[in-house]
Every structure is written in C-alpha cells, then in structure tokens.
Protein backbone atom coordinates (compact mmCIF):
# COMPACT_ATOMS: atom_id res chain seq x y z
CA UNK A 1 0.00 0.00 0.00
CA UNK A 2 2.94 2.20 1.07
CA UNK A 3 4.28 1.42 -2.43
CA UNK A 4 1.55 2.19 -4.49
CA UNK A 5 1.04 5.65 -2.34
CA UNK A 6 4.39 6.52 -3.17
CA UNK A 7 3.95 5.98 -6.96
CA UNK A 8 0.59 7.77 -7.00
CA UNK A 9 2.70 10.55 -5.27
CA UNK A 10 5.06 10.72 -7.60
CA UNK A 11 2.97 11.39 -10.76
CA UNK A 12 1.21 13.89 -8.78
CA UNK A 13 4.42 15.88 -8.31
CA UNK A 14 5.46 15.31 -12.17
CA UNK A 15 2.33 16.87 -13.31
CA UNK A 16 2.56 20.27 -11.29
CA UNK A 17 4.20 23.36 -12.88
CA UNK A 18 7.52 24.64 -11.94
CA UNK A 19 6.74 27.22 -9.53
CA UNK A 20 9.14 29.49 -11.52
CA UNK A 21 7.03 28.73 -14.91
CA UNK A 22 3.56 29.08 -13.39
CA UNK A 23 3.56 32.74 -15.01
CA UNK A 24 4.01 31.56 -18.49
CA UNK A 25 1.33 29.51 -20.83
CA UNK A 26 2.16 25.85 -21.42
CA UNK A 27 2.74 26.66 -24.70
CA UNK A 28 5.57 28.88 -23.91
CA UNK A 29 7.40 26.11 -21.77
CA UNK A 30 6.92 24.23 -24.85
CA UNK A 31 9.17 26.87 -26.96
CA UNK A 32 11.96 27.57 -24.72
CA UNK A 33 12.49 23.89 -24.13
CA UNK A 34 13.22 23.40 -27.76
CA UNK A 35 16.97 24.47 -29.20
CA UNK A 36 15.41 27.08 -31.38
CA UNK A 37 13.07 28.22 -28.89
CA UNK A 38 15.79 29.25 -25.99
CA UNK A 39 16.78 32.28 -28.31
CA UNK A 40 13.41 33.03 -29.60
CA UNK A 41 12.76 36.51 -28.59
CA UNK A 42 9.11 36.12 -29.04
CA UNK A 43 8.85 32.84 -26.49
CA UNK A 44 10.27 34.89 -24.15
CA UNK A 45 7.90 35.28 -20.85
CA UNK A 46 6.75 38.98 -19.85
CA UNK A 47 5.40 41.46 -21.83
CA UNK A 48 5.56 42.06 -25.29
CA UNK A 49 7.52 45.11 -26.06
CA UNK A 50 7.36 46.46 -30.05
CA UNK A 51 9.30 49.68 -31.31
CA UNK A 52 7.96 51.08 -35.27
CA UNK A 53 10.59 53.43 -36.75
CA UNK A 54 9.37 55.57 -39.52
CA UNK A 55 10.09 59.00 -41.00
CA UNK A 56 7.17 61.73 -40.97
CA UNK A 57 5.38 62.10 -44.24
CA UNK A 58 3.76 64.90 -45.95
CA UNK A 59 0.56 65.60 -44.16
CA UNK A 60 1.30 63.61 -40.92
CA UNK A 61 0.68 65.16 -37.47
CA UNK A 62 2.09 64.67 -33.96
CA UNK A 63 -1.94 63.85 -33.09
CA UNK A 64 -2.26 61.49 -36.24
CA UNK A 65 0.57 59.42 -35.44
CA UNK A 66 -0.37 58.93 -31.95
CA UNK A 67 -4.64 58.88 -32.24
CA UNK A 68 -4.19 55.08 -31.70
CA UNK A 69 -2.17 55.70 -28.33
CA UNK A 70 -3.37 58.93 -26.78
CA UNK A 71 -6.72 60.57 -26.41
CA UNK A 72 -7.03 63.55 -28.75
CA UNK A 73 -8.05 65.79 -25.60
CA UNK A 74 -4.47 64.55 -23.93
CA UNK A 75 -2.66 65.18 -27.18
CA UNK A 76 -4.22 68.73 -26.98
CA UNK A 77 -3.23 69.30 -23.54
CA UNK A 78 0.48 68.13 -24.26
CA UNK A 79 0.62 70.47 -27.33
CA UNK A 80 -0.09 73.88 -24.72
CA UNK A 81 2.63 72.01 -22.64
CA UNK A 82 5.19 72.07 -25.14
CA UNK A 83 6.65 75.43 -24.94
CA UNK A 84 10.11 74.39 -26.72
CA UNK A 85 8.74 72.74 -29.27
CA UNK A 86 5.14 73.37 -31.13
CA UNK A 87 3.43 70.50 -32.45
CA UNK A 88 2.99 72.30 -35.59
CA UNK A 89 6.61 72.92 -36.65
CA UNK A 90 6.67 69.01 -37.27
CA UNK A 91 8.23 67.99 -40.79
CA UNK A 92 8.17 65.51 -43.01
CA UNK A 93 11.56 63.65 -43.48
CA UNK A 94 12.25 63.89 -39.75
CA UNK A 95 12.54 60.38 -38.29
CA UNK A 96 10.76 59.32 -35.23
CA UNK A 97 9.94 56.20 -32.95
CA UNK A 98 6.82 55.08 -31.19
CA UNK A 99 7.75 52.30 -28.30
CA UNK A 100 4.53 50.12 -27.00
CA UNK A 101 4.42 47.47 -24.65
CA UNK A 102 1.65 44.78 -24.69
CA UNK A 103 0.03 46.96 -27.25
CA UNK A 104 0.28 49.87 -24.82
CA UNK A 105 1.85 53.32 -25.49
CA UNK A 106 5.49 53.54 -23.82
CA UNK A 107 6.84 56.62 -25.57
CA UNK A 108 7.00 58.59 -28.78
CA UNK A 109 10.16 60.21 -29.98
CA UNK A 110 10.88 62.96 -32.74
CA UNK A 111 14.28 64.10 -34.07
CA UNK A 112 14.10 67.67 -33.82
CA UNK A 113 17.47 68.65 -35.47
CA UNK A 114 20.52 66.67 -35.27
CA UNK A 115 20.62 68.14 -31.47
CA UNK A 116 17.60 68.05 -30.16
CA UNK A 117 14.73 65.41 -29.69
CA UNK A 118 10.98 65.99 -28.29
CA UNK A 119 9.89 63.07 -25.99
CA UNK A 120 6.76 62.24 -25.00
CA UNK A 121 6.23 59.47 -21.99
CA UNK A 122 3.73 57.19 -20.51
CA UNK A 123 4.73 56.97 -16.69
CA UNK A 124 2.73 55.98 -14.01
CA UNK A 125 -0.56 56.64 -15.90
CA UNK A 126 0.38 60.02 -16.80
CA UNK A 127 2.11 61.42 -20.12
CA UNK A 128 5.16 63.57 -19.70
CA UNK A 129 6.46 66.00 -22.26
CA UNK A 130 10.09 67.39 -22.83
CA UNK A 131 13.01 68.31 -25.23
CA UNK A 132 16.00 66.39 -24.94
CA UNK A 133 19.47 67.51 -26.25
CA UNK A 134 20.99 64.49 -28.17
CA UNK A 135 24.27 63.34 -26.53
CA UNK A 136 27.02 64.66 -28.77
CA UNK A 137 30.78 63.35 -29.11
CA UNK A 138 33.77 64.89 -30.01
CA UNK A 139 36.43 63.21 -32.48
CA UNK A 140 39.98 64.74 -33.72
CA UNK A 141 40.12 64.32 -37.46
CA UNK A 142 42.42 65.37 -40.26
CA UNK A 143 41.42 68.16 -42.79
CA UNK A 144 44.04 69.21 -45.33
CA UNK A 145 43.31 71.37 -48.84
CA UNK A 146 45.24 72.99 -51.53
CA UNK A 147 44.84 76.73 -52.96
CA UNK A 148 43.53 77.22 -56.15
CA UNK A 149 41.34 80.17 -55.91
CA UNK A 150 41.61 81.49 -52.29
CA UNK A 151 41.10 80.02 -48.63
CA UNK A 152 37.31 79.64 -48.27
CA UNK A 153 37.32 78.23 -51.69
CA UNK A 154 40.14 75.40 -50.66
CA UNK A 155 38.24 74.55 -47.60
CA UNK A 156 34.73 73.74 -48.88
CA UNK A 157 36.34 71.47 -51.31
CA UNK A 158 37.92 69.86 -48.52
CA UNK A 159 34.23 68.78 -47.64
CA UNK A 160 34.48 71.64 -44.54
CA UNK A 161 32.43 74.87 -43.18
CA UNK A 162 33.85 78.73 -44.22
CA UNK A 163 34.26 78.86 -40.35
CA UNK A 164 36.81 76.51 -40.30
CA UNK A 165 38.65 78.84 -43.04
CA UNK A 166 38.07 82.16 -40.79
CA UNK A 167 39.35 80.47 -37.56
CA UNK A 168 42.76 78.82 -39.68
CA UNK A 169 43.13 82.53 -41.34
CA UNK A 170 43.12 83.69 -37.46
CA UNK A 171 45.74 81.54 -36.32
CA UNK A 172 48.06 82.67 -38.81
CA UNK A 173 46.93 86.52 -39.20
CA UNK A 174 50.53 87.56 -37.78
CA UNK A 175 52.69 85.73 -40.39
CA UNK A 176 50.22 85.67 -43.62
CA UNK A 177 48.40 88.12 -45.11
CA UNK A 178 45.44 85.84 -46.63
CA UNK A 179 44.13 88.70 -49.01
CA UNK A 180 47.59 89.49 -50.41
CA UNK A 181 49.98 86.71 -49.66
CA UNK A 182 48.27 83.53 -51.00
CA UNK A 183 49.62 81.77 -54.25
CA UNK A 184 47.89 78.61 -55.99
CA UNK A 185 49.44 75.68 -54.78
CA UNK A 186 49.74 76.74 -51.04
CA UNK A 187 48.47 74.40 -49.13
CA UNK A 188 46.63 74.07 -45.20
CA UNK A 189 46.37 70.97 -42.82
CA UNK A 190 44.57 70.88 -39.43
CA UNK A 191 43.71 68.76 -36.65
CA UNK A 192 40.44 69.62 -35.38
CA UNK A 193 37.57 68.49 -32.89
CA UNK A 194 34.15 68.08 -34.58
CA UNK A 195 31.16 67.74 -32.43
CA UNK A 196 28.98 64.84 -33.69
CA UNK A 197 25.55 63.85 -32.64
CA UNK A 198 25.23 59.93 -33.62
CA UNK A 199 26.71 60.09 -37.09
CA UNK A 200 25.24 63.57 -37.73
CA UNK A 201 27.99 66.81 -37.86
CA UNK A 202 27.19 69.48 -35.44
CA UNK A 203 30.02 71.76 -35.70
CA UNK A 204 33.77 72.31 -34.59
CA UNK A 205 35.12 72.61 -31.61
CA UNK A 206 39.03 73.65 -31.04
CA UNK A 207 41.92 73.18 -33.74
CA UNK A 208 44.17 71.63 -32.18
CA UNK A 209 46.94 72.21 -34.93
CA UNK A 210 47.73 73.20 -37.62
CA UNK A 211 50.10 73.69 -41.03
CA UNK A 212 49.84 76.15 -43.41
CA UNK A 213 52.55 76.24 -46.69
CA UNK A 214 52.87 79.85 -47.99
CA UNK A 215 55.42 80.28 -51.02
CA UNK A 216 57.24 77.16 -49.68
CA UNK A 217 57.53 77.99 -46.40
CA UNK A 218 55.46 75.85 -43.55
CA UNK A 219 54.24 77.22 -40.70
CA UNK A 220 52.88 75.54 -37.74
CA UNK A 221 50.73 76.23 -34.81
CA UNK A 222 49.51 73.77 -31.70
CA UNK A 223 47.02 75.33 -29.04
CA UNK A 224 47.84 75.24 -25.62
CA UNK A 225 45.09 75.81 -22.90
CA UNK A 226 46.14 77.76 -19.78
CA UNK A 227 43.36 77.73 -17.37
CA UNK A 228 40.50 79.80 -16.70
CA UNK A 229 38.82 79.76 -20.44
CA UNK A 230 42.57 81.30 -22.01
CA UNK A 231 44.28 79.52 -24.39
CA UNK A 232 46.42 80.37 -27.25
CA UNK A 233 48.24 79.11 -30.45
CA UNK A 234 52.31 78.50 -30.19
CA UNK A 235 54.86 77.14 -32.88
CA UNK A 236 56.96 73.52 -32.04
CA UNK A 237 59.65 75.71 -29.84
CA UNK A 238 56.85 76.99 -27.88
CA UNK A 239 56.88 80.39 -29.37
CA UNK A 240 53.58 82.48 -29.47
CA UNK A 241 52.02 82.55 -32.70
CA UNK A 242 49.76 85.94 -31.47
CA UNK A 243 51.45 89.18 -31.10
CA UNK A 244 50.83 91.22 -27.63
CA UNK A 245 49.97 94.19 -30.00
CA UNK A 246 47.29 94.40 -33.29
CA UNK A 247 49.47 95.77 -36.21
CA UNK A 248 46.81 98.91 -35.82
CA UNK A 249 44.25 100.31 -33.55
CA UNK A 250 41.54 101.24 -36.48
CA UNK A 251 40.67 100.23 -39.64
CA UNK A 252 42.76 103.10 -42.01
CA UNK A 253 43.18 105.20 -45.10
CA UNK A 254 46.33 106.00 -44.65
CA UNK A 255 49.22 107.43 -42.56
CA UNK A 256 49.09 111.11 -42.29
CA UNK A 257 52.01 111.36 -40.21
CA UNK A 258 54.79 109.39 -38.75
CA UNK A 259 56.85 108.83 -35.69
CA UNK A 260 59.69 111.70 -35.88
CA UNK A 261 61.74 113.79 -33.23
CA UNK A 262 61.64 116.79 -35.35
CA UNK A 263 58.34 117.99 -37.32
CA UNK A 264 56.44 121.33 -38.11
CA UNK A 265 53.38 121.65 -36.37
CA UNK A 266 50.61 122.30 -38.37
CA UNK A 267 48.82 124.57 -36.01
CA UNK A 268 51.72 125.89 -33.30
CA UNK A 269 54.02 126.39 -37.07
CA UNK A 270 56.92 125.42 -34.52
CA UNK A 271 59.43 121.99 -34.90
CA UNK A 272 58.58 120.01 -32.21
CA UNK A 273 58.97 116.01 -31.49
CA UNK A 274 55.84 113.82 -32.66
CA UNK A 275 56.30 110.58 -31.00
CA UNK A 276 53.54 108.73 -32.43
CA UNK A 277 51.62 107.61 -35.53
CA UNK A 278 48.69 109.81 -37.24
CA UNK A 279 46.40 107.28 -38.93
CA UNK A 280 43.60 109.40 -41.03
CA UNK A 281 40.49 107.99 -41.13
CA UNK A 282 36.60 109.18 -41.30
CA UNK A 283 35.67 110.89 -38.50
CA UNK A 284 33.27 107.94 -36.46
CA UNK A 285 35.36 104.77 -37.26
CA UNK A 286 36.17 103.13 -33.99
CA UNK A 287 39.22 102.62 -32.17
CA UNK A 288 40.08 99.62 -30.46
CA UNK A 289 42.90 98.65 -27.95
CA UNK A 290 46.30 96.89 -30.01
CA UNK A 291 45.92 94.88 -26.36
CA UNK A 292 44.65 93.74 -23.43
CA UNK A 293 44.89 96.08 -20.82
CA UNK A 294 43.35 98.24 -18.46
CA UNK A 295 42.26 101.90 -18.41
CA UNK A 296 44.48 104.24 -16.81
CA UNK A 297 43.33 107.56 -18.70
CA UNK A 298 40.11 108.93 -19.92
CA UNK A 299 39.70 112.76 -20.55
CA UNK A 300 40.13 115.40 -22.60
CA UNK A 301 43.02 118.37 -22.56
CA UNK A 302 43.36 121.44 -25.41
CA UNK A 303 46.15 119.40 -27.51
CA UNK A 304 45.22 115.91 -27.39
CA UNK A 305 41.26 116.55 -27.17
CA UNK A 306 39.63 113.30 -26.04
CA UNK A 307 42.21 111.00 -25.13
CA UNK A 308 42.61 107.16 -23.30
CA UNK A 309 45.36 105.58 -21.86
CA UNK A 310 45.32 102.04 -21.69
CA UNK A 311 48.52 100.07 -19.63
CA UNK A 312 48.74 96.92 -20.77
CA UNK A 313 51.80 95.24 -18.43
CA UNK A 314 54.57 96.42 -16.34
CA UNK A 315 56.23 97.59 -20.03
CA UNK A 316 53.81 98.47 -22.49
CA UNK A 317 51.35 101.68 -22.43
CA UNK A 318 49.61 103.16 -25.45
CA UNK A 319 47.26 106.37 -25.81
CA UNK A 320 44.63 107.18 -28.05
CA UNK A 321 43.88 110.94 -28.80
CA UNK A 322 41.81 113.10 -30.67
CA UNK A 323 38.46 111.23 -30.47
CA UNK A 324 35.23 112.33 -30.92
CA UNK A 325 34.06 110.26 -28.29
CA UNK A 326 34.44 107.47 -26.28
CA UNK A 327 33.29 104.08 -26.35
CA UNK A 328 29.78 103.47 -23.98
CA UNK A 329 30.40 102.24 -20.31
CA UNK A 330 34.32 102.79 -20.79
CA UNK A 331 35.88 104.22 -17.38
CA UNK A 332 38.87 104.94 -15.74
CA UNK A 333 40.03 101.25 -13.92
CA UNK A 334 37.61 99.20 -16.82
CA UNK A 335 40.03 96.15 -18.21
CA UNK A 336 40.01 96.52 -21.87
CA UNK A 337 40.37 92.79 -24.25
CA UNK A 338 42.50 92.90 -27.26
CA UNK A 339 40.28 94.25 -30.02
CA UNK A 340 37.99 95.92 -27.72
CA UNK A 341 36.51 99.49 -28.70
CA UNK A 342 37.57 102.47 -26.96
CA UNK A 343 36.44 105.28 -28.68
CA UNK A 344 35.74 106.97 -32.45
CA UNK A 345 38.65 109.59 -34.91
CA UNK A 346 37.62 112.41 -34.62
CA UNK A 347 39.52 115.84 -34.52
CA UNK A 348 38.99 117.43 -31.13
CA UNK A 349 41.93 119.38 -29.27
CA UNK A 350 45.15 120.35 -31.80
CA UNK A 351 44.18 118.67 -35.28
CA UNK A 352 42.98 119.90 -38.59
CA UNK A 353 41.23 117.57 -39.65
CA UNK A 354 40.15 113.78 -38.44
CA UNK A 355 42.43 111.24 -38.07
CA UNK A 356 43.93 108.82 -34.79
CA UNK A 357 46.98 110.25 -32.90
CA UNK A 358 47.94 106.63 -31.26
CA UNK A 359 51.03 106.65 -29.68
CA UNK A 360 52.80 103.64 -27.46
CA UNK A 361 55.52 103.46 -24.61
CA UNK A 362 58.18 100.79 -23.84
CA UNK A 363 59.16 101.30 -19.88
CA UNK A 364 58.04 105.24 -20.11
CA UNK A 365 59.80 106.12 -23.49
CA UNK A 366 57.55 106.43 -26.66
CA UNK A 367 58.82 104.33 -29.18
CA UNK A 368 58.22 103.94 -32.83
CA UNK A 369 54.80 101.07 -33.62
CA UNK A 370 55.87 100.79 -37.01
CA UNK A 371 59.67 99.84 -36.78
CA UNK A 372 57.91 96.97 -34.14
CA UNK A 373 55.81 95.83 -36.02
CA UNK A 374 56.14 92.13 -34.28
CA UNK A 375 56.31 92.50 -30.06
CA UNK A 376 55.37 88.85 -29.32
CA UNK A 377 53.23 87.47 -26.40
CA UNK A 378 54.55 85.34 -23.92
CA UNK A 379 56.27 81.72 -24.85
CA UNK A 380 55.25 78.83 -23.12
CA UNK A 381 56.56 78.73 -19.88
CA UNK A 382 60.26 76.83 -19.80
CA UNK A 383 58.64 74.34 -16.74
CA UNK A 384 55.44 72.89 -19.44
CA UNK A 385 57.86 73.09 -22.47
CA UNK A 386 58.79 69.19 -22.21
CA UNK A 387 54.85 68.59 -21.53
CA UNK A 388 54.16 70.93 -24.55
CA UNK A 389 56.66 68.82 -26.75
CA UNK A 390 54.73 65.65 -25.49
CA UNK A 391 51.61 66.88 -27.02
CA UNK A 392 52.80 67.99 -29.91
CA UNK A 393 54.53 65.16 -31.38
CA UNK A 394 51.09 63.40 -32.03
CA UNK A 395 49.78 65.83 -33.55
CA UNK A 396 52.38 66.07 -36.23
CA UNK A 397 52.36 62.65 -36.70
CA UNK A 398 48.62 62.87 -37.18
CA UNK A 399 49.03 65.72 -40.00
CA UNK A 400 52.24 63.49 -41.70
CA UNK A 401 50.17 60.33 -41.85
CA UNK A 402 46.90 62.41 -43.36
CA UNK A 403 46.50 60.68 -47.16
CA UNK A 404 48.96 58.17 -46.96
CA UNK A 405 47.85 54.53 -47.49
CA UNK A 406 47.39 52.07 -44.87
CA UNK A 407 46.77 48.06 -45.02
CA UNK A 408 43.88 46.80 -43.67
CA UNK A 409 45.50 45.35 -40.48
CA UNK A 410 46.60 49.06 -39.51
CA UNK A 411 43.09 50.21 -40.23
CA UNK A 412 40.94 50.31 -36.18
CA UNK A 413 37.61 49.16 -36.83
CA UNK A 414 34.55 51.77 -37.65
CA UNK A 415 33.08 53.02 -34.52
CA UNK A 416 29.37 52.33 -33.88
CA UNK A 417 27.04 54.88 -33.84
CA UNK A 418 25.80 54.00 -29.97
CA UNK A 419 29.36 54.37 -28.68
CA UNK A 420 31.73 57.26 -27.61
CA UNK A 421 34.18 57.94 -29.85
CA UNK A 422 37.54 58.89 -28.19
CA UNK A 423 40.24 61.22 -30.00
CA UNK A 424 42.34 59.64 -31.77
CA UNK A 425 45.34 62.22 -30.22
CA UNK A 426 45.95 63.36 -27.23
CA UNK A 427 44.44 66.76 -26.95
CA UNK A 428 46.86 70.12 -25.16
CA UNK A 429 44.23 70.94 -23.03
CA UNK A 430 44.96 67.82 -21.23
CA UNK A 431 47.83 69.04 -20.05
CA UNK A 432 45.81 72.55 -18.54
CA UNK A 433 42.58 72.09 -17.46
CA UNK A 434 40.25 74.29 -19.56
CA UNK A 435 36.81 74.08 -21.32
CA UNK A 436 35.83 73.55 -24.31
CA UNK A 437 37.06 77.36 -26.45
CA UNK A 438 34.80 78.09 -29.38
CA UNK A 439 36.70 78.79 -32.69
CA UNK A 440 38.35 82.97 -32.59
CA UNK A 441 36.21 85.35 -34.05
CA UNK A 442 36.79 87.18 -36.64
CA UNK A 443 39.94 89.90 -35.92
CA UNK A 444 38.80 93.44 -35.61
CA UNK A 445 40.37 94.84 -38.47
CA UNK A 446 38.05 92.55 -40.96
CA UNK A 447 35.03 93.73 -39.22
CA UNK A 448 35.11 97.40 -38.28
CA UNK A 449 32.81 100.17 -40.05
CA UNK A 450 33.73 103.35 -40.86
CA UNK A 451 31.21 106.04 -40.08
CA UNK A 452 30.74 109.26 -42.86
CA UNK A 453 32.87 111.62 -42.93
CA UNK A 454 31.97 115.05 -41.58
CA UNK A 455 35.43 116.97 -42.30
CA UNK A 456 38.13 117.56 -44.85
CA UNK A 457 41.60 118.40 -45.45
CA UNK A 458 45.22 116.88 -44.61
CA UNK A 459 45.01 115.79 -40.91
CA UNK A 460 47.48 116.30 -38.38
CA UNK A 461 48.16 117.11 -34.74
C-alpha cells in the first residue's frame, strides 16, 4: 500500500508546474524547451515590447501618429505644454519612434534637429512632455586642402564649413596676409575636434593644430590651454604665434604722419617732437585697444582733445587721442580685451582735420609702432615646455600620416554609432585644465565700419 502511495505521489508531483514557470502559458514552456526556442525573442515570458521606426510624411501630425495611443483631448493638452517645441513645426523627413508594450503606449520620440529630440512618456498613468538635447561626441580628425582660388574656396572642397577657413586665417593673421599673400598651390592641414551627434555633424570645436605652406615655407601652430577659459596658439619651440599688439588700432586710409623727433606743427608752425603715428580715417570709425589692458586715462586736454590711456603690463602703455568720443560704459580702472573698442577719430583738441593720434611706450619712453611691427606674447613657460613637446609630437604625426595609405590590419575598426568615440590624439588641453574654447572670431580689423565723414583736409596734430 505504502508502495503504491508513493507511486501515486510521484505522478502527482510530475504533473505540477515549476513554480518558476507558473507565469508563463504551457505553450511557452513548450518553446523555450526546444533548441530554437531558448533564443526566440518572441517565447520569451513577460510582456511584449514592439518599437515602429518611420520618418514623418507629408501631411502627418504629432496627433495622427499617436490617435491610436493617446486621447485627442491629452494630445491637446500636451501640445499647450510644449513650450520648446510646437506641435505644428513638425516635418516631413524627420525620423521618429513610437515604443509600445503589450500593445500599450510607452513613448514617442521625434528628431528635432541633429541636437535636439521631443519626448513624450507614458509613466505611471500620466504622459510627460520634454526636449531632450541628443548626446554629442567629439572626435579629432584630419582636414588638409590645396589653394587654387583662395582660402574659403580650398576649404569647402575639402568637404568643410567657411568657419573653419576664418578660424585657420586667425591663427596665422601675424605671419600671412590671406588677401595678399596667397599663391595657388599653397596648401593648409589641421587637426580639429568636430562635435557629432550619432553620425550627424554638429560643428567644430578647437583646432588643435595646424600647417599652413605659404610660397614654400610651412608654418605651424599647436594650441595650448592655460586655465580659466585662455588659451592660445604657439609654434613647435613653444613660441607664441599671437602678437601682444594688433598691427593697428583702427581700420585706415592711410598714414598722415609718422613717428619723428623733429616735425612742423601744423597749427603751433613750430618743430617740435611727434612721438607717435597719425592714422587718417573718417571721423566715427572706432578705435580699439592693439591689447589687453586696463584703463588708466580717460579725458580730454586742449592738444590731445579726447584722449585714453590704456597700460597693458609692467612695459607696455599706449594712448589714443583726438576722439570724438568714447566708447559706452568705458571708465577709468575698466580692463580693456585685445580688439575691444575704446572710442571713435575724430579731430577734437590740436588737429585739422580727423584722423587717430595713437602713440605707445616701452618702460616710459615712446617708441616707434611701425619699426615693431612684431612685439610677441609670452612663450610657453620653460617648466610645461617638455609637456608641450609631449603633445605635440602626435599631432604632427597625425598631419604626416593624413592621405597616406594604410593596409587593412593598420586600419581600427569603424566606430558604432551607440558608442563614444575617443580622440584619436591626445588633446593640449589635457595638459591645462580648460573648457571647451569656441573657434576665434573674426579679428577686428576685418570687421570694423567706418562712419561718414563730416570733415576735410590733410590731418594732423
């Protein structure tokens, strides 16, 4: 009897479910326990999850796509929500994703721009609304070009933006004169960081070098951070590519009168000393700093009219005189940037007509702008210079190796789109901690505006 109890027990036991498959239909057991069935996504057990990919076509909606999901009145309510984003800028083209889960509405997604995605969410019975900024990714990469018609020209047929031709012109402002110097055949390479979004381009970050061949001879420049958003471009012996001073403090017609010891005043009709530089110009065109500074001076006497002193460092001063007025919100103890606007010509105090009296001073003693044409900024400091070297020599190597053939076993394999894609140099600002520096701006002497003239005749004062 015992026996036969035990038997009858046994079958018993056989024919319960696993307490760990008592969730999932027979069937389902039936799947996984077959070889194809273990990596069957659909015999899975739990919910059903389905994603649909599509691009928005002509005539589609944000409430058309989602009238199967969402309640027209909710879809209305979301739409007032969305402040960032109106429902009715959608276009067609744009991708976007719908996620469901047991036929239920998880979320909804729409590319914006390569930057930006709108969201919308199911969570805990409520739908949530927001714009998302798409992670982006930086990569160093290689651009090289030669001249056949001019800079811009050269770039875009390297496949790259006119602002990566303004911020390479920049660099090498001091040495090249791109409107005068450039011959066909010259050629450019740079290493620079482009900002990507997925696979998508979303704009330049830093150059990180750079090579430009002008009538044979190569120049080179490598940025160097230095802390606190400053940061600056320097050839391979660590020499400053920048100058301290702009070659001029206004955009020009010409020069009226020179730096001399001995010269007849137009007004006084004596010989007197005229330690600076007379640059004519319409009355109204602004005057910027040559450098960074601070204000030291700001009045007016009866020979120099309107005048500002700017000191710049322990050596350098320079003074601007003759203006017809000063630049807004500028004060005695204001720092100045390179570039910055300190005033407008004009011919106020001695002068007979307008022009800019700018003069500069090397330890207290005025000295001549246009026989130094070249006063350098700073080098990098002797204590980084073997860091400096460090983090240069991959960058050279990465501009020598740009073109040249490799075998397949040298090539790294294509990053995926889902995954961060490191540099493939060190980067300078590794050795300085610094953020990220938007490309330079366009120098002041491409962009300044001359106001009308209101006065004739030769200047001087």
């Amino acid at each position: 009897m015992g026996c036969a109890m035990g038997v009858l027990f046994y079958f018993q036991a056989a024919s319960r479910p696993d307490p760990e498959d008592a969730f999932c239909p027979p069937g389902d057991r039936l799947a996984m326990a077959t070889p194809d069935g273990l990596f069957d996504p659909d015999a899975s057990c739990g919910p059903a999850e389905e994603v649909v990919e599509a691009a928005v076509s002509p005539g589609d909606t944000i409430s058309g796509l989602l009238d199967r999901y969402i309640e027209a009145d909710e879809i209305t309510r979301l739409s007032r929500e969305s402040r960032e984003f109106r429902f009715s800028r959608i276009q067609a083209g744009q991708p976007y994703r719908i996620a469901t889960r047991d036929g239920e509405f998880v979320s909804f997604e729409y590319a914006i721009s390569p930057l930006e995605r709108l969201v919308i969410r199911a969570e805990r019975g409520e739908y949530l609304i927001s714009v998302e900024a798409e992670p982006q990714t930086f990569r160093s990469e290689v651009a090289a070009g030669t001249i056949d018609q001019n800079l811009f020209a050269a770039v875009k047929d390297a496949g790259e933006d006119s602002e990566l031709a303004v911020a390479l012109a920049d660099i090498f402002a001091w040495d090249i004169d791109f409107c005068k110097d450039l011959r066909q055949g010259d050629s450019f390479k740079v290493v620079v960081e482009k900002r990507y979004a997925g696979d998508a381009f979303t704009g330049y970050g830093r150059i990180l070098a750079a090579e430009f061949t002008n009538q044979g001879k190569t120049s080179r420049a490598f940025y160097l951070a230095r802390g606190k958003g400053k940061g600056g471009y320097f050839d391979e012996k660590g020499q400053a590519l920048r100058k301290a001073f702009l070659r001029a403090p206004l955009s020009f017609r010409r020069i009226s009168s020179g730096f001399t010891h001995s010269r007849l005043h137009p007004i006084l009709h004596v010989r007197r000393p005229h330690l600076g530089v007379d640059y004519a110009a319409p009355e109204g065109t602004p005057v910027w700093s040559v450098g960074g500074g601070v204000v030291v001076e700001k009045g007016y006497n009866h020979a120099a009219g309107n005048f500002v002193t700017v000191r710049h460092n322990q050596t350098y001063t320079t003074r601007y005189n003759h203006l017809s007025r000063f630049a807004k919100a500028l004060a005695k103890g204001k720092a100045v940037r390179q570039g910055e606007v300190v005033g407008y010509v004009g011919s106020t105090g001695y002068a007979t007509g307008p022009h800019l009296d700018f003069r500069m001073y090397k330890n207290g003693q005025a000295i001549n702008i246009l026989e130094n044409p070249k006063i350098t900024a700073d080098p990098v400091p002797s204590g980084k210079m073997a860091a400096f070297a460090a983090a240069v020599e991959p960058l050279v190597a990465m501009m020598r190796d740009h073109g040249k053939e490799k075998s397949v076993a040298q090539n790294p394999p294509g990053p995926r789109p889902d995954t961060f894609v490191a540099p493939s140099a060190p980067s300078p600002v590794e050795l300085f901690a610094a953020p990220v520096i938007p490309l330079p701006a366009v120098s002041p002497t491409a962009s300044a505006t001359s106001g009308p003239s209101r006065r004739t005749g030769s200047p001087a004062g």
